[in-house]
Protein backbone atom coordinates (compact mmCIF):
# COMPACT_ATOMS: atom_id res chain seq x y z
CA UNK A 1 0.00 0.00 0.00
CA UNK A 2 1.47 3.40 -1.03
CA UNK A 3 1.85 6.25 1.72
CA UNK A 4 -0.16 9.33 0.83
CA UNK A 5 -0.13 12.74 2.57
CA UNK A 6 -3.50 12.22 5.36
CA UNK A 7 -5.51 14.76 3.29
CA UNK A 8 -5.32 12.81 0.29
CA UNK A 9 -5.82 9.14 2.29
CA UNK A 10 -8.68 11.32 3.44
CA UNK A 11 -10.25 11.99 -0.40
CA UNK A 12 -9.44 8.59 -1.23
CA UNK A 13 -11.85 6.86 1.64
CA UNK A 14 -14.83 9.40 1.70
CA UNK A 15 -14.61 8.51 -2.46
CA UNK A 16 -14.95 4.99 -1.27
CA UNK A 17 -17.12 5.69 1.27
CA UNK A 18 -19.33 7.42 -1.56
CA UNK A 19 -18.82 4.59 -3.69
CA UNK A 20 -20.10 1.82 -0.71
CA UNK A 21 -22.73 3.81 0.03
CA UNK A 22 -24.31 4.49 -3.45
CA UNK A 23 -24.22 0.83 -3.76
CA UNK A 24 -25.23 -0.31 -0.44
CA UNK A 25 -27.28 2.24 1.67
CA UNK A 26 -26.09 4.80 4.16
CA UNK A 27 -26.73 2.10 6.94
CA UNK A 28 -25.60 -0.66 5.94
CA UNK A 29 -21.96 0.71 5.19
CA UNK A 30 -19.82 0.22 7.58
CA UNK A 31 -15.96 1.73 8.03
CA UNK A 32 -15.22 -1.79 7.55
CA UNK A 33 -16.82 -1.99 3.94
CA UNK A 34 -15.06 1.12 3.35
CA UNK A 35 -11.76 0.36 3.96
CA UNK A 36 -12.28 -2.29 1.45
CA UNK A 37 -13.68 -0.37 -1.10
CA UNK A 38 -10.94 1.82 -0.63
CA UNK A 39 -8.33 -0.98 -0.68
CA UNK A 40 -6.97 0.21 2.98
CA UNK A 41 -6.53 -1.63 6.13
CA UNK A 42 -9.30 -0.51 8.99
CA UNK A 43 -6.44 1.22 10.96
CA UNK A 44 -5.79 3.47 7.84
CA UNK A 45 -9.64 4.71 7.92
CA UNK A 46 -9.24 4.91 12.00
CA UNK A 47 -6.16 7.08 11.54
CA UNK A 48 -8.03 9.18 8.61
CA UNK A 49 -11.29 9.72 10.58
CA UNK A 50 -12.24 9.67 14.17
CA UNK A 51 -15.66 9.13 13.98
CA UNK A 52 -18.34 7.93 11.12
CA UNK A 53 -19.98 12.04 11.74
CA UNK A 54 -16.97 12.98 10.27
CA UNK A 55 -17.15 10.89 7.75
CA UNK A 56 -20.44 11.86 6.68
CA UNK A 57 -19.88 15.61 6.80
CA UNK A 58 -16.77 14.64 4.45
CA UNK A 59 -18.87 12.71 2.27
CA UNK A 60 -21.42 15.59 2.11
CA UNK A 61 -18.74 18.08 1.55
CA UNK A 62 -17.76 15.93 -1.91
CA UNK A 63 -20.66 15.44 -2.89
CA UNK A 64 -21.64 18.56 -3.36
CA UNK A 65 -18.55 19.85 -4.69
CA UNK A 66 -18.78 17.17 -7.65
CA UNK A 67 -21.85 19.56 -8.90
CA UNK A 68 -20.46 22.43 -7.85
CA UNK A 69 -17.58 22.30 -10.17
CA UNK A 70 -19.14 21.64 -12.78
CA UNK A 71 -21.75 24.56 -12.27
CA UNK A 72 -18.85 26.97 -11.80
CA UNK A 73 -16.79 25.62 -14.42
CA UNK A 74 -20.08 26.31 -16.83
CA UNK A 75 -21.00 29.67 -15.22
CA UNK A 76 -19.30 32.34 -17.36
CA UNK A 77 -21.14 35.35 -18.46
CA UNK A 78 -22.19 35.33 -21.26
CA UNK A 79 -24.53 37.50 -23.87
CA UNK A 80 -26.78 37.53 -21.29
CA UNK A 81 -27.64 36.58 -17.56
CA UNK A 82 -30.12 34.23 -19.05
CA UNK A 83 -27.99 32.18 -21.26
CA UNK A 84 -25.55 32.51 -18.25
CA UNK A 85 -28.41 30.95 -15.59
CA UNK A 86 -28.96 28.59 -18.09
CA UNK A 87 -25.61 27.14 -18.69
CA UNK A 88 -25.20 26.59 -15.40
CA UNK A 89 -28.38 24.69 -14.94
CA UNK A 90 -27.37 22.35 -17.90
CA UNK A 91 -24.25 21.52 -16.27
CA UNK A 92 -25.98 20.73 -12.61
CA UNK A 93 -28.19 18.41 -14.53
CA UNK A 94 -26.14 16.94 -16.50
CA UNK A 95 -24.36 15.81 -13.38
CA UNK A 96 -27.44 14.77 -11.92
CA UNK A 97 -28.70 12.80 -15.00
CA UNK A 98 -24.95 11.18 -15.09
CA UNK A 99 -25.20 10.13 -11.88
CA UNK A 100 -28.55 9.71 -10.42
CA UNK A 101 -27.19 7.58 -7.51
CA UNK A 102 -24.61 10.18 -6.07
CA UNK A 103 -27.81 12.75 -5.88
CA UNK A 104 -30.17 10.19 -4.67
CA UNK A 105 -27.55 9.66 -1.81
CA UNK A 106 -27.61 13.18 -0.64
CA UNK A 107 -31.35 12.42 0.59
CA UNK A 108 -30.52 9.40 1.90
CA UNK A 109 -27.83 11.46 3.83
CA UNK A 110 -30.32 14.10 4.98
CA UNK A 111 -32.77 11.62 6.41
CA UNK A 112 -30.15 9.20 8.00
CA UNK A 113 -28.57 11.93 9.92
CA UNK A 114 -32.12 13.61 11.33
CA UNK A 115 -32.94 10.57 12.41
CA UNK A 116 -29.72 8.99 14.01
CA UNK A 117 -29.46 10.96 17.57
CA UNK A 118 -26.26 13.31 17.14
CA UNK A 119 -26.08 13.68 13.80
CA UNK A 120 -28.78 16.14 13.10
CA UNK A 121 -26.51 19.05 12.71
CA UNK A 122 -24.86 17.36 9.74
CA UNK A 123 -28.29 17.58 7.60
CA UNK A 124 -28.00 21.17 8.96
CA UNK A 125 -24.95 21.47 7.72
CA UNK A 126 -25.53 19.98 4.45
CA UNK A 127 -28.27 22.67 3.24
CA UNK A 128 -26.12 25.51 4.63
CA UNK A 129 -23.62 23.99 2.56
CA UNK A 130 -26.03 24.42 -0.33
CA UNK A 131 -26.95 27.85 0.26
CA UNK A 132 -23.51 29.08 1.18
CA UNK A 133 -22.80 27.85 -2.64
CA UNK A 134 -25.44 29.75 -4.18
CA UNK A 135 -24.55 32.47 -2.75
CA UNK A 136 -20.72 32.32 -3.76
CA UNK A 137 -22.07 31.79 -6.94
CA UNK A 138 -24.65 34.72 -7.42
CA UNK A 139 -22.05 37.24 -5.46
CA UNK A 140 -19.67 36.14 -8.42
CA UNK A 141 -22.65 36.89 -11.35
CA UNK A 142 -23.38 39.81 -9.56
CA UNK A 143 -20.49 41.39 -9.76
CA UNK A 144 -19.37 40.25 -13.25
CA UNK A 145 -22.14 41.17 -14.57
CA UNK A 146 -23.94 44.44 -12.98
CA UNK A 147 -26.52 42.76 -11.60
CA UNK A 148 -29.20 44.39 -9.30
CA UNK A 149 -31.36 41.74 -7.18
CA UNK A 150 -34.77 41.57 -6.46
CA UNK A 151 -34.32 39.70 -3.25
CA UNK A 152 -31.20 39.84 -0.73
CA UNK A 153 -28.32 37.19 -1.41
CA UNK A 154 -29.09 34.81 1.50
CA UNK A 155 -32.94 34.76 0.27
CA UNK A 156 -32.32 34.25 -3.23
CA UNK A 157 -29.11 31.26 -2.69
CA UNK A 158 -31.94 29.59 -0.11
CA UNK A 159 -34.72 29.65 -2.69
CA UNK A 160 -32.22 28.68 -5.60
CA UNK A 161 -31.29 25.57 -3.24
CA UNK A 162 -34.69 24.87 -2.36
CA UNK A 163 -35.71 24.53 -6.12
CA UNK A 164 -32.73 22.78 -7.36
CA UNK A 165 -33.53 20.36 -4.61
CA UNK A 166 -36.87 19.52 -5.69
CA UNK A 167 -36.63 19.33 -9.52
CA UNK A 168 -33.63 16.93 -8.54
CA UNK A 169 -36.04 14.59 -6.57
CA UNK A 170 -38.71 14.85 -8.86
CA UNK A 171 -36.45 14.27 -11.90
CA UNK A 172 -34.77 10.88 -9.59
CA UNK A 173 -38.43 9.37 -8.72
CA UNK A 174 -39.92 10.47 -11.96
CA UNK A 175 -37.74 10.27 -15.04
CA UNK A 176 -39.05 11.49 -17.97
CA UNK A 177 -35.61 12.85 -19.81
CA UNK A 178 -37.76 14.52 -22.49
CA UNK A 179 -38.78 17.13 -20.47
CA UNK A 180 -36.34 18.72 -18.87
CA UNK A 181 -35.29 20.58 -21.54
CA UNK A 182 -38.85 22.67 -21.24
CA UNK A 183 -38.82 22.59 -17.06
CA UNK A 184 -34.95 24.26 -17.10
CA UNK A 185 -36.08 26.75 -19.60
CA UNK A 186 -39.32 27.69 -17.39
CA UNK A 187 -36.86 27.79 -14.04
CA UNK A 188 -34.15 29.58 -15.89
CA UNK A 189 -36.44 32.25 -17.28
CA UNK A 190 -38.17 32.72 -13.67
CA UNK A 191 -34.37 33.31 -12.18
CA UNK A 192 -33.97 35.46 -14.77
CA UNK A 193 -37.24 37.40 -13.97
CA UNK A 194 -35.64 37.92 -9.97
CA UNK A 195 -32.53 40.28 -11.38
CA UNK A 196 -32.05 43.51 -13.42
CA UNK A 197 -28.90 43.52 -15.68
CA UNK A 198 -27.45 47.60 -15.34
């Protein structure tokens, strides 16, 4: 087994972790099944994590960066805030329709941790996560692009994460590829509708 800086042991096991418990379930993965997944020995996940809250808030961290970068990676200005909006939407759902079971785990997430005693502050954490990102990312269009809001920052990212959340379990119960085309123009032209390019 190679040695790896801690931080990068660290990526490699909540990966697996993500991995295990895509496949598996939140509760049935164990730091056991992990290590495997991960090709470690137990005392290498041990030494990487001290408890299996810490391991979910890492796992809910990742997760939602893997969107993330691809959202600000697509977000660019461009012609208009619009197109801009709507870019960014295509690349969240692309994600999402790439990999349904990484999104389907972040509910899975949310419910295991309100309902396991000491872990409620990690579903907490997980939509503050989500609006702290929307806001990073409308601060940036903002400024790039002159915008004036029609709502404050934190109101706007919490809506934004609201929605997204939503259409994403609606698209992962219902399907339906064909229209999502005509549901991420409606939501991009009703973002669009909250802000005044100058």
């Amino acid at each position: 087994m190679a040695r790896l800086p801690s931080a990068e042991r660290r990526r490699q096991l909540t990966e697996a972790a993500i991995r295990a418990m895509s496949r598996d379930g939140v509760p049935r993965t164990t730091t056991r099944s992990i290590a495997a997944e991960a090709g470690v020995s137990l005392s290498v996940f041990h030494y990487c994590f001290d408890s299996k809250q810490e391991l979910v808030e890492s796992v809910i961290t990742a997760l939602t960066e893997h969107s993330v970068t691809r959202v600000k990676d697509a977000i660019r200005p461009r012609a208009t805030f619009e197109e801009t909006v709507r870019a960014g939407f295509q690349a969240y759902w692309d994600h999402v329709r790439a990999h349904p079971d990484e999104h389907m785990l972040t509910y899975e997430l949310t419910q295991y941790a309100l309902r396991q005693p000491g872990f409620e502050h990690l579903a907490r954490r997980q939509y503050e996560l989500y609006a702290e990102t929307y806001a990073e990312l409308i601060d940036q269009l903002r400024q790039t692009m002159g915008l004036r809001l029609r709502a404050p920052v934190p109101v706007l990212a919490r809506y934004l994460a609201a929605m997204t959340d939503g259409l994403t379990l609606n698209y992962l119960v219902l399907g339906d590829d064909a229209a999502w085309t005509a549901i991420l123009d409606t939501v991009t032209a009703h973002i669009a509708g909250l802000v005044e390019e100058t």
